[in-house]
C-alpha atoms as a PDB file:
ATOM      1  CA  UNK A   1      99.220  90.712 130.439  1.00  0.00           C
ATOM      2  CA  UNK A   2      97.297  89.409 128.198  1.00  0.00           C
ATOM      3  CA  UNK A   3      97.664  88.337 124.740  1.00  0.00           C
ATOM      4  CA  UNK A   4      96.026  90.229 121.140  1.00  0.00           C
ATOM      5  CA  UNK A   5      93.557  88.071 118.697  1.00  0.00           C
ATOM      6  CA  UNK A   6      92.251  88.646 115.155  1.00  0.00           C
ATOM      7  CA  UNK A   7      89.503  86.791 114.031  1.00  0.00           C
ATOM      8  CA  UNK A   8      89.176  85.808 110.365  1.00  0.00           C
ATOM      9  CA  UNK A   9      85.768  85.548 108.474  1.00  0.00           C
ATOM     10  CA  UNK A  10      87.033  83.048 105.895  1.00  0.00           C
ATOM     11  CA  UNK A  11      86.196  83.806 102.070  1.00  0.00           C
ATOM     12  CA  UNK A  12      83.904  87.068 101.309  1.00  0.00           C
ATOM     13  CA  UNK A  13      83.202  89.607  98.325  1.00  0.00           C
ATOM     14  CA  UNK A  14      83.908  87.621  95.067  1.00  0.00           C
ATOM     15  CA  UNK A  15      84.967  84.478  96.595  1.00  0.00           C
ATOM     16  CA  UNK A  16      81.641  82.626  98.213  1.00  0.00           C
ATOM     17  CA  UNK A  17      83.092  79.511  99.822  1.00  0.00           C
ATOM     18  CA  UNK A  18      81.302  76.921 100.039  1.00  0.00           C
ATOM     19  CA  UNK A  19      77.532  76.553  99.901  1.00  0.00           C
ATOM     20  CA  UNK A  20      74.396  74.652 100.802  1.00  0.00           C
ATOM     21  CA  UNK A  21      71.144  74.710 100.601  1.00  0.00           C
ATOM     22  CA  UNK A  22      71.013  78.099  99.284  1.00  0.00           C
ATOM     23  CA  UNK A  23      73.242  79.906 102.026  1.00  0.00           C
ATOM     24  CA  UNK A  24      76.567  80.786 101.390  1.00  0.00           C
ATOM     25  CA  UNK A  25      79.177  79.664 103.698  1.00  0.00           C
ATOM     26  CA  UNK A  26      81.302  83.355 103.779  1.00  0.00           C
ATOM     27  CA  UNK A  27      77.614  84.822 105.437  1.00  0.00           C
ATOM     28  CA  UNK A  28      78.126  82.309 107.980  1.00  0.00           C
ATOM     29  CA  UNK A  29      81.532  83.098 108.284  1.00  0.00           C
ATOM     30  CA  UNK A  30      81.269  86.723 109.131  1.00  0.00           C
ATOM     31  CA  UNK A  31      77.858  86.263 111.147  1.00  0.00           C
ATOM     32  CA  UNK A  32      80.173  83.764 113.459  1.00  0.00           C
ATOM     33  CA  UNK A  33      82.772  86.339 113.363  1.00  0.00           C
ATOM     34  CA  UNK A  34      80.718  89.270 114.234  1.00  0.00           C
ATOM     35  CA  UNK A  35      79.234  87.808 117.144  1.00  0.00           C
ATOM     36  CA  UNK A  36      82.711  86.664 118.548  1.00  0.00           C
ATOM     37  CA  UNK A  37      84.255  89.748 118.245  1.00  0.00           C
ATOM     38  CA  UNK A  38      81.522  91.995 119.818  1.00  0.00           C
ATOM     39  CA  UNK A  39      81.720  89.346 123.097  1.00  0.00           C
ATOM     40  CA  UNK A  40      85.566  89.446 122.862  1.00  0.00           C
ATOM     41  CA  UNK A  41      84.987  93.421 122.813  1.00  0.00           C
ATOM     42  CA  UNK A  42      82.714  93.267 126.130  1.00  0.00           C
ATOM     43  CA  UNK A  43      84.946  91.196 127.703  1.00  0.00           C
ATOM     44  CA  UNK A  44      87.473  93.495 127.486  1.00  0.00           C
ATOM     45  CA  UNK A  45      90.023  91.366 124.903  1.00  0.00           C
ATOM     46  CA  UNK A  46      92.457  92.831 122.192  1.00  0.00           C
ATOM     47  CA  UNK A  47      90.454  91.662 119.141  1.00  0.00           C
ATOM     48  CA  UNK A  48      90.818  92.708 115.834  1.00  0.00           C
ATOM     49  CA  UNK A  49      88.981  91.585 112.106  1.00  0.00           C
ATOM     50  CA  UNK A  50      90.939  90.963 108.588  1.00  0.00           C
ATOM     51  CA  UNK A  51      87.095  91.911 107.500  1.00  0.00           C
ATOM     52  CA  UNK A  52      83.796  93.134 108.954  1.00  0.00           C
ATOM     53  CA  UNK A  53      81.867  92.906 106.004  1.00  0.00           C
ATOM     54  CA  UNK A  54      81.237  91.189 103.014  1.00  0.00           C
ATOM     55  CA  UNK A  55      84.197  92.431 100.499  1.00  0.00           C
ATOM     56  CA  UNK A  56      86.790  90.743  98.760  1.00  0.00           C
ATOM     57  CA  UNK A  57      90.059  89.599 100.386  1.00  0.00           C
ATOM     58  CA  UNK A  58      93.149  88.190  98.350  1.00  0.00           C
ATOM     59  CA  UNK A  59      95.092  86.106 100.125  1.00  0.00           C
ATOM     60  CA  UNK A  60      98.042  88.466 100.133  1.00  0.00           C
ATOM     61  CA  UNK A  61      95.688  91.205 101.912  1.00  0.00           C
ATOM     62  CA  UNK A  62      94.483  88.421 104.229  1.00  0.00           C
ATOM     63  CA  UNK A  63      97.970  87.510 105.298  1.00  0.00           C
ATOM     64  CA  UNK A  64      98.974  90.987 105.433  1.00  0.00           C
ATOM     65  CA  UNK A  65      96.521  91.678 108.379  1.00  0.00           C
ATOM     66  CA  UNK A  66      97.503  88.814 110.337  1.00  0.00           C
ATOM     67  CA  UNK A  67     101.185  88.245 109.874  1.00  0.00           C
ATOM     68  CA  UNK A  68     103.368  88.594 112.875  1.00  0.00           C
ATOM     69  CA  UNK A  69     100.735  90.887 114.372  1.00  0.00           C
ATOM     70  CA  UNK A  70      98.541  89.344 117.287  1.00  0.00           C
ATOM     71  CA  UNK A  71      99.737  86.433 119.404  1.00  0.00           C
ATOM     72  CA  UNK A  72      96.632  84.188 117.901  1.00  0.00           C
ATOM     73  CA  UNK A  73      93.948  84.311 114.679  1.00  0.00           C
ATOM     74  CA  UNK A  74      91.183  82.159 114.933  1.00  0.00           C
ATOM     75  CA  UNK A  75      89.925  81.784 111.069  1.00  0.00           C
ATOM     76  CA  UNK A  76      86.437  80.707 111.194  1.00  0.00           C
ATOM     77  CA  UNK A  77      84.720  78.454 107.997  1.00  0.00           C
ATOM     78  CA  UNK A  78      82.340  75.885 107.292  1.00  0.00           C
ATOM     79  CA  UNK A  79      82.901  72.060 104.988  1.00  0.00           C
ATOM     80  CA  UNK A  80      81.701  71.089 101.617  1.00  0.00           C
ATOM     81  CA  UNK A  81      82.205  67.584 100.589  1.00  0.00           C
ATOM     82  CA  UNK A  82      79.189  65.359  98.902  1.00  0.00           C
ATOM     83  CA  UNK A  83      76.546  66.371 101.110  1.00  0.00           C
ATOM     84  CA  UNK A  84      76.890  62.796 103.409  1.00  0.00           C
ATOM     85  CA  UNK A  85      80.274  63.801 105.009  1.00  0.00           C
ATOM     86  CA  UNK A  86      79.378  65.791 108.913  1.00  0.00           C
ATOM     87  CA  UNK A  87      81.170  67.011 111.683  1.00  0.00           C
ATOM     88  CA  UNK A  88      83.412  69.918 112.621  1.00  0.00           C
ATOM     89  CA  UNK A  89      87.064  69.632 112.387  1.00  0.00           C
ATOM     90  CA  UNK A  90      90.077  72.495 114.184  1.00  0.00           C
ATOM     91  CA  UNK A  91      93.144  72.746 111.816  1.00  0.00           C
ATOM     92  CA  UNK A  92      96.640  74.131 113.680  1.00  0.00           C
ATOM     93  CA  UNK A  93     100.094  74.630 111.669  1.00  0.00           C
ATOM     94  CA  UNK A  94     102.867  71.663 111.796  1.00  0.00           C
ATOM     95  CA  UNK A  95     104.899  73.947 113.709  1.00  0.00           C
ATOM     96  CA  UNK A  96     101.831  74.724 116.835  1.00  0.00           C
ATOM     97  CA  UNK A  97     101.357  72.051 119.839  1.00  0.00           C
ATOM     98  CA  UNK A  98      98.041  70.971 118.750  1.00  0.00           C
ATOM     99  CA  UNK A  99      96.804  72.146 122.296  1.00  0.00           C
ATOM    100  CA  UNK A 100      95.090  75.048 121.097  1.00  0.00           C
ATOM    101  CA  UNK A 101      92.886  73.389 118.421  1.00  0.00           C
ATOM    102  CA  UNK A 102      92.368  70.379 121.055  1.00  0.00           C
ATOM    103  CA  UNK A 103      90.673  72.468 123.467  1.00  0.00           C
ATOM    104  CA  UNK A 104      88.365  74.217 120.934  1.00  0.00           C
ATOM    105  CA  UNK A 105      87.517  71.249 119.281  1.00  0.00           C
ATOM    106  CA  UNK A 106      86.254  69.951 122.798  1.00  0.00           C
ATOM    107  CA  UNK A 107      84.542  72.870 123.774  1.00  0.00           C
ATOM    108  CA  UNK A 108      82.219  73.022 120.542  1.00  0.00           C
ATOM    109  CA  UNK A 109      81.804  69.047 120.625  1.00  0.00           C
ATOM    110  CA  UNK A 110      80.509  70.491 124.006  1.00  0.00           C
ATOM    111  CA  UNK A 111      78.218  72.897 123.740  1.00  0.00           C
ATOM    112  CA  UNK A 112      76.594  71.523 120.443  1.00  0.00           C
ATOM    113  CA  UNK A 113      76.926  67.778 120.996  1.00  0.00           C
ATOM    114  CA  UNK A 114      77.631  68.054 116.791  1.00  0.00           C
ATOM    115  CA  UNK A 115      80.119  65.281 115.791  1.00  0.00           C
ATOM    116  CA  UNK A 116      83.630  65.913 115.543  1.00  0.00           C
ATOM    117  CA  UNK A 117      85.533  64.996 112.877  1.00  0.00           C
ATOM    118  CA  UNK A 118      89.508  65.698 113.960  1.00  0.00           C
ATOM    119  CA  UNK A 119      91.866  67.789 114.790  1.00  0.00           C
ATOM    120  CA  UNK A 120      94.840  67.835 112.808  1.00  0.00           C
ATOM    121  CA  UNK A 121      97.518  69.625 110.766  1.00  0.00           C
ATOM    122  CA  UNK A 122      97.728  69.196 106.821  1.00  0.00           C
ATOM    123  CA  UNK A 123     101.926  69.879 104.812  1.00  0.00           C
ATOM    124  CA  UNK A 124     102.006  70.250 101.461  1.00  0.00           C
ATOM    125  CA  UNK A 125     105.159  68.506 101.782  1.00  0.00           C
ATOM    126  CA  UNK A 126     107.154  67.632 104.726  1.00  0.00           C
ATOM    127  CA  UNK A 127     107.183  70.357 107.200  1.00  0.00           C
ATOM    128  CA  UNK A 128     105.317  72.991 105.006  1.00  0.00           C
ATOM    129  CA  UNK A 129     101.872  73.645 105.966  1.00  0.00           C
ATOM    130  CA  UNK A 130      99.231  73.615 103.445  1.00  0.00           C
ATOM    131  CA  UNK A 131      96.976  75.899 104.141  1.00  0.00           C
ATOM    132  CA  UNK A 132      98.028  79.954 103.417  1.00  0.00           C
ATOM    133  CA  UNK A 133      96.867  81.093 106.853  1.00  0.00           C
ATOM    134  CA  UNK A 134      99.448  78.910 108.973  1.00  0.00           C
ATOM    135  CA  UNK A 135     101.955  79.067 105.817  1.00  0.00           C
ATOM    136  CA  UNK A 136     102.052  82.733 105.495  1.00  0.00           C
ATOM    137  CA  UNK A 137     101.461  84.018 109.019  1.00  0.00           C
ATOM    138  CA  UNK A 138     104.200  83.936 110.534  1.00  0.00           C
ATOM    139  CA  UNK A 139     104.604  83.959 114.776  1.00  0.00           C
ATOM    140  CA  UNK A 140     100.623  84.499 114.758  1.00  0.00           C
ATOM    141  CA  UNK A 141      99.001  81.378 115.519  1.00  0.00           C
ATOM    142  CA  UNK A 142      96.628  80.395 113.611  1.00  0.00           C
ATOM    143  CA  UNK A 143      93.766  77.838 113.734  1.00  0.00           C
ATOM    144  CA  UNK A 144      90.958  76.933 111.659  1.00  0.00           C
ATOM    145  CA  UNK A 145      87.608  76.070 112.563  1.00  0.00           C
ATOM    146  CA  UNK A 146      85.560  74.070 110.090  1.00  0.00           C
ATOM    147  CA  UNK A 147      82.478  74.066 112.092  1.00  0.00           C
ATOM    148  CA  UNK A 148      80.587  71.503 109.830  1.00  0.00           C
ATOM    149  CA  UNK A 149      79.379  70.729 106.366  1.00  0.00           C
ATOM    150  CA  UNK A 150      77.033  73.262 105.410  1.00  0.00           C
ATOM    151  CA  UNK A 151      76.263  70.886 102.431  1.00  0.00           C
ATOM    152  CA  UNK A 152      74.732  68.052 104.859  1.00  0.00           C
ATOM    153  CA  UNK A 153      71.172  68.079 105.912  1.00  0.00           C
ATOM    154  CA  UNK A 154      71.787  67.414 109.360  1.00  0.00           C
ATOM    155  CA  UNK A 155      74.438  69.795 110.208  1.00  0.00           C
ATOM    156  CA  UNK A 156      73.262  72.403 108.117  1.00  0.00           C
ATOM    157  CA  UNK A 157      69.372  72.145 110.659  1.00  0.00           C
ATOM    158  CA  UNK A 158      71.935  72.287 112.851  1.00  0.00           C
ATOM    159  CA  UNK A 159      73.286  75.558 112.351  1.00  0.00           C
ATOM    160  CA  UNK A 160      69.986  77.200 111.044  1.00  0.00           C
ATOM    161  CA  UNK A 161      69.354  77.446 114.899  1.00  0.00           C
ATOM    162  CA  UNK A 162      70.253  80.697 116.389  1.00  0.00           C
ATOM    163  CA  UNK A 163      70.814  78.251 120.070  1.00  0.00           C
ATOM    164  CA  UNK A 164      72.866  76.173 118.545  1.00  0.00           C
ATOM    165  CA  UNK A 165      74.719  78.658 116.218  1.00  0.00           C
ATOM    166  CA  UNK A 166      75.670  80.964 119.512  1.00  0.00           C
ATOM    167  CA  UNK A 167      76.452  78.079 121.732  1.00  0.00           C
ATOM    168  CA  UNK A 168      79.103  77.199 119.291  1.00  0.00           C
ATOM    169  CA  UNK A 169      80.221  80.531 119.257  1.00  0.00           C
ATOM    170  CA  UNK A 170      80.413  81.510 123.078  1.00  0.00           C
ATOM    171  CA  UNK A 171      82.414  77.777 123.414  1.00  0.00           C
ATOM    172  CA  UNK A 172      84.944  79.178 120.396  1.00  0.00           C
ATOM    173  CA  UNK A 173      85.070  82.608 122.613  1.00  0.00           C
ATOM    174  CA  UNK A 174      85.646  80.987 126.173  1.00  0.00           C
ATOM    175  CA  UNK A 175      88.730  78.895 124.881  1.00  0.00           C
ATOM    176  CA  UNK A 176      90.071  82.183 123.207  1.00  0.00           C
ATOM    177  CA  UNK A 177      89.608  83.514 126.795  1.00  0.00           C
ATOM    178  CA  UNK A 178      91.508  80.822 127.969  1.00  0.00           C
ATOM    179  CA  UNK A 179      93.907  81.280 125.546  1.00  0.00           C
ATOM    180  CA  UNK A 180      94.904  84.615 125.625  1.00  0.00           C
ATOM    181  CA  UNK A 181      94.533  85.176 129.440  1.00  0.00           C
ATOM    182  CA  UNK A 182      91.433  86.972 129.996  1.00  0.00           C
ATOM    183  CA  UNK A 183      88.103  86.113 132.188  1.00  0.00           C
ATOM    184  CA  UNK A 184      85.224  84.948 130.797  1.00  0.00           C
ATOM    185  CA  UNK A 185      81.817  85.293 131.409  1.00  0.00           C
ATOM    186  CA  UNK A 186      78.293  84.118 129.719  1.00  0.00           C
ATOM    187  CA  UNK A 187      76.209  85.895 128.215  1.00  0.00           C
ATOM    188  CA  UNK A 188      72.291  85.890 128.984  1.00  0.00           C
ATOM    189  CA  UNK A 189      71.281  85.344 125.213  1.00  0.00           C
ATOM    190  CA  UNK A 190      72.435  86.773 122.131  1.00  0.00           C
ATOM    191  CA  UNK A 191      72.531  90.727 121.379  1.00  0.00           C
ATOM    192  CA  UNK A 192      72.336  91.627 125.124  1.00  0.00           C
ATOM    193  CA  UNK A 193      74.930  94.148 126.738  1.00  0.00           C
ATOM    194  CA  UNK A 194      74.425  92.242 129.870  1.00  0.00           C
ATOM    195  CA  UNK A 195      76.787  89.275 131.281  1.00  0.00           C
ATOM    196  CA  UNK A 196      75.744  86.720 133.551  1.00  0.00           C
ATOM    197  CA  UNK A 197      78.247  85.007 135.877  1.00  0.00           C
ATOM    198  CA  UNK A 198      76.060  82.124 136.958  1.00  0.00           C
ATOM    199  CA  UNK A 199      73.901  80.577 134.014  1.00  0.00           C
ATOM    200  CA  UNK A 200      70.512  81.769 134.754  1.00  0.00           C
ATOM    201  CA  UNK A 201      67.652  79.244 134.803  1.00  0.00           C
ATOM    202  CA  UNK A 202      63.905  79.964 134.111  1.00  0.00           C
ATOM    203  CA  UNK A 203      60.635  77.840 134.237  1.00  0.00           C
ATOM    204  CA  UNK A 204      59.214  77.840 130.917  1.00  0.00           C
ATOM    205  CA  UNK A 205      55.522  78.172 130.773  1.00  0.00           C
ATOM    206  CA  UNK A 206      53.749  74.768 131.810  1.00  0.00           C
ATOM    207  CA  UNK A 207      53.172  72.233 129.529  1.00  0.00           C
ATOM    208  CA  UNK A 208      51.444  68.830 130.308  1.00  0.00           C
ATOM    209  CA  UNK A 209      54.540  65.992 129.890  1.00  0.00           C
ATOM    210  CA  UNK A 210      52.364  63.586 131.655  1.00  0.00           C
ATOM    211  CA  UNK A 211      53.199  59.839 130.541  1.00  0.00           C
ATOM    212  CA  UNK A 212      55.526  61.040 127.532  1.00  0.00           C
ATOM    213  CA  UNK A 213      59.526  60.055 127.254  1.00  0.00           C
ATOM    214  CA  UNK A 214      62.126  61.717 125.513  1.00  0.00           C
ATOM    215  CA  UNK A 215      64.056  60.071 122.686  1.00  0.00           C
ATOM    216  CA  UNK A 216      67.550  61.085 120.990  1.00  0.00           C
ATOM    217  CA  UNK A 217      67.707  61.184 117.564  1.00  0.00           C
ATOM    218  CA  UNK A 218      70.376  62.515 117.489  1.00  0.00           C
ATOM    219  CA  UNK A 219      73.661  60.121 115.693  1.00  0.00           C
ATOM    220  CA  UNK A 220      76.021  61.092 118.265  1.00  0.00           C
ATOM    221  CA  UNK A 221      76.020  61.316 122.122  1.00  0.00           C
ATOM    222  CA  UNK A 222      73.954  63.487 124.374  1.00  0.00           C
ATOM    223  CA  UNK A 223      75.255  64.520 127.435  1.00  0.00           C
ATOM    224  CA  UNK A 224      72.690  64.896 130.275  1.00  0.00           C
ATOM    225  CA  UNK A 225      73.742  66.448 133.905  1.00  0.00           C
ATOM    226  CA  UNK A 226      72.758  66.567 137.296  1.00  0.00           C
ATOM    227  CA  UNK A 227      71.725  69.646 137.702  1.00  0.00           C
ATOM    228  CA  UNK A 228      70.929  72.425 135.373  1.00  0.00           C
ATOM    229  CA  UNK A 229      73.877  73.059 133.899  1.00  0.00           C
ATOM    230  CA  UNK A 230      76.255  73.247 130.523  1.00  0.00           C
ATOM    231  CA  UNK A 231      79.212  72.892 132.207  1.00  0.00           C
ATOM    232  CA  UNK A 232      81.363  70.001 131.925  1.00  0.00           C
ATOM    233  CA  UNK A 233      81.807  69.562 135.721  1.00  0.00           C
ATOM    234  CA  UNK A 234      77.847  68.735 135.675  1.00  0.00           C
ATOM    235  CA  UNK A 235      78.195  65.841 133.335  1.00  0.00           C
ATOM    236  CA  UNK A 236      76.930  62.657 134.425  1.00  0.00           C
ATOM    237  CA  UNK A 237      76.634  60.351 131.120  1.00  0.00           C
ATOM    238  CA  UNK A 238      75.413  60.419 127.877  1.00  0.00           C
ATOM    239  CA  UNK A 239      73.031  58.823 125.642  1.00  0.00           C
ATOM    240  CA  UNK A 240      73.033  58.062 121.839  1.00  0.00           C
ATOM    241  CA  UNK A 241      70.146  57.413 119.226  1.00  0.00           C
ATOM    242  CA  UNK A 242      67.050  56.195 120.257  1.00  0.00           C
ATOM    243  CA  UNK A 243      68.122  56.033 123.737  1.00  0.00           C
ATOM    244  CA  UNK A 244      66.383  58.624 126.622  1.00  0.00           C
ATOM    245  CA  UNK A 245      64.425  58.647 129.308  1.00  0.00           C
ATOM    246  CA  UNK A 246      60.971  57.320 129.972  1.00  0.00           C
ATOM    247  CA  UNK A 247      59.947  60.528 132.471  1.00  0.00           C
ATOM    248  CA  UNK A 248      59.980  64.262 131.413  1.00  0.00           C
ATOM    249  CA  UNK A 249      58.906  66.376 134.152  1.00  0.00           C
ATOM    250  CA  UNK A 250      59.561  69.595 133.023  1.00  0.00           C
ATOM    251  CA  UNK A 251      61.344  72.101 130.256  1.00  0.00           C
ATOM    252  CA  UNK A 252      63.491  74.962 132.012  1.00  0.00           C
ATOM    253  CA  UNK A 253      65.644  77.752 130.197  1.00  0.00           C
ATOM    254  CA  UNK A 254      68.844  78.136 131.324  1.00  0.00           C
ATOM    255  CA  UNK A 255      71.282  81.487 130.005  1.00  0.00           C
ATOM    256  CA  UNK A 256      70.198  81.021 126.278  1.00  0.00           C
ATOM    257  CA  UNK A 257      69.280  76.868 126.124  1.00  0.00           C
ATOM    258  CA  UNK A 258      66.402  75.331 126.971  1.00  0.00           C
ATOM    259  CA  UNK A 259      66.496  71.794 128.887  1.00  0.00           C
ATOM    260  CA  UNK A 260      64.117  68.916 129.944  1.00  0.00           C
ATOM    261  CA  UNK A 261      64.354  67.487 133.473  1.00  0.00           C
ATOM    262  CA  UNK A 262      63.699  63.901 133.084  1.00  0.00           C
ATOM    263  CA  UNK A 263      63.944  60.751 135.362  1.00  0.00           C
ATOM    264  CA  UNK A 264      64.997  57.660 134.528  1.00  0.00           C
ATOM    265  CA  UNK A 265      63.732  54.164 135.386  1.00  0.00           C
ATOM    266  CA  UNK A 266      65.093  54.412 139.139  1.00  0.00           C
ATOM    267  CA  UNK A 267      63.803  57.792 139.764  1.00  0.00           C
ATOM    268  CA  UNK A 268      66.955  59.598 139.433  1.00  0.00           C
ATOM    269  CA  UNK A 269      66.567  62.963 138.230  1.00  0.00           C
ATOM    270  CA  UNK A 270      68.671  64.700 135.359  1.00  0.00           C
ATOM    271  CA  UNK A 271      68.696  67.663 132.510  1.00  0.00           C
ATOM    272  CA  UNK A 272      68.760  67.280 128.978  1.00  0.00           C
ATOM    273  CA  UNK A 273      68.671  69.399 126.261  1.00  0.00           C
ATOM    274  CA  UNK A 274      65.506  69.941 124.964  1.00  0.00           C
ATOM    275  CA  UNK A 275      66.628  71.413 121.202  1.00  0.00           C
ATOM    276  CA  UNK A 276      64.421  69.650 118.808  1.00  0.00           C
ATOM    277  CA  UNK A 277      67.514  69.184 116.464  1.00  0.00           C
ATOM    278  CA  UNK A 278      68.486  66.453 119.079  1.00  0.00           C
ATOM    279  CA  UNK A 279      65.479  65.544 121.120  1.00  0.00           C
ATOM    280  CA  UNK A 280      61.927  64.493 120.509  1.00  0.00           C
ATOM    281  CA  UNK A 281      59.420  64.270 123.172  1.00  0.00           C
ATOM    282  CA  UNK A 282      56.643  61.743 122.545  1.00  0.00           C
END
């Protein structure tokens, strides 16, 4: 049998988060939310909301929709430090195995190649948590995402891209589906009824890639695969900044990415992705 989630859109109403570069970080929150629990919906899980739209939650009325209710609550935020901190970090309570918040953490790192911060649990004093929402929730349990620092330049591009912003997403919902015993599934691209079993992957419409080479400017790794693929099994390496390949052959779409197929020096083919935020092709 399987097990009963809420999902929490952090902040909302009178209380705005954080914020960066004029977006508030309790929009994010809920557009996160929404998506996750319409997929949880389609794939069939027992998924509930402490809010589905922008209003104003106390933290007793917070608590009061998650306490003791569903077996797990997956709160969703984003940072604010001094606009140079980055990376995403998965919060658990003193009292959870940190198992949970492990494999999330590794599923986003992932599917958005984003830095990652830590995992880890925060008391107040010894064996008090520190946060409300694993203080005051009783057998629920309760992690929270901080998906990155919406007040940093680079992870806030980040996230202004719908393919990047759903990636993260659909990794958050397949560990949940892990989690609370359920199948999952991918989804084509974002807003479609339709669920793919196999990632789909399309030509995209020729370009000439004759003598370029693609470069990562990205300040973390990028993992590239042997086939094309987002699954870890399909890993072969990675590369960091200003490291690539010197042949791109082609761009293909697969499910709702977009990678290059490149070879490298000894004619060994591989896939990349070919998001801009990353990438450049030159």
């Amino acid at each position: 049998m399987s097990k009963s989630i809420i999902l929490d859109a952090g902040h909302g109403g009178n209380d705005p988060g954080a914020s960066g570069f004029g977006i508030l970080e309790k929009d994010w929150n809920l557009k996160m939310t929404l998506y996750q629990y319409k997929r949880l919906k389609e794939l069939r899980a027992d998924v509930h909301l402490t809010r589905d739209k922008d209003v104003t939650l106390e933290h007793v009325q917070r608590v009061a929709r998650v306490k003791n209710q569903y077996h797990v609550c997956v709160s969703n935020h984003w940072n604010a430090f001094n606009g140079q901190a980055r990376g995403g970090e998965v919060i658990h309570s003193v009292h959870a195995k940190p198992a949970f918040a492990e494999d999330l953490a590794e599923r986003l790192l992932g599917a958005t190649q984003l830095p990652l911060r830590r995992v880890f649990s925060r008391t107040m004093k010894p064996g008090v948590d520190y946060y409300y929402m694993h203080r005051l929730t009783g057998k629920t349990e309760t992690v929270i995402i901080e998906y990155g620092f919406i007040d940093n330049v680079t992870d806030h591009k980040a996230f202004l891209n719908d393919e990047l912003f759903y990636a993260a997403a659909e990794a958050v919902i397949e560990g949940i589906c892990n989690k609370i015993g359920i199948g999952y599934q991918r989804q084509e691209r974002e807003g479609s009824s339709k669920v793919e079993t196999e990632t789909p992957v399309k030509a995209v419409k020729s370009e000439n890639y004759s003598g370029k080479r693609l470069v990562s400017h990205h300040d973390g790794k990028l993992r590239f695969y042997t086939k094309p693929s987002w699954e870890d099994k399909d890993v072969f390496g990675y590369i960091t900044k200003d490291q690539g390949f010197p042949t791109v052959l082609e761009k293909v779409t697969i499910g709702r990415g977009s990678q290059y197929k490149v070879k490298n020096s000894k004619g060994k083919v591989f896939y990349i992705t070919a998001s801009p935020v990353y990438v450049s092709v030159k």
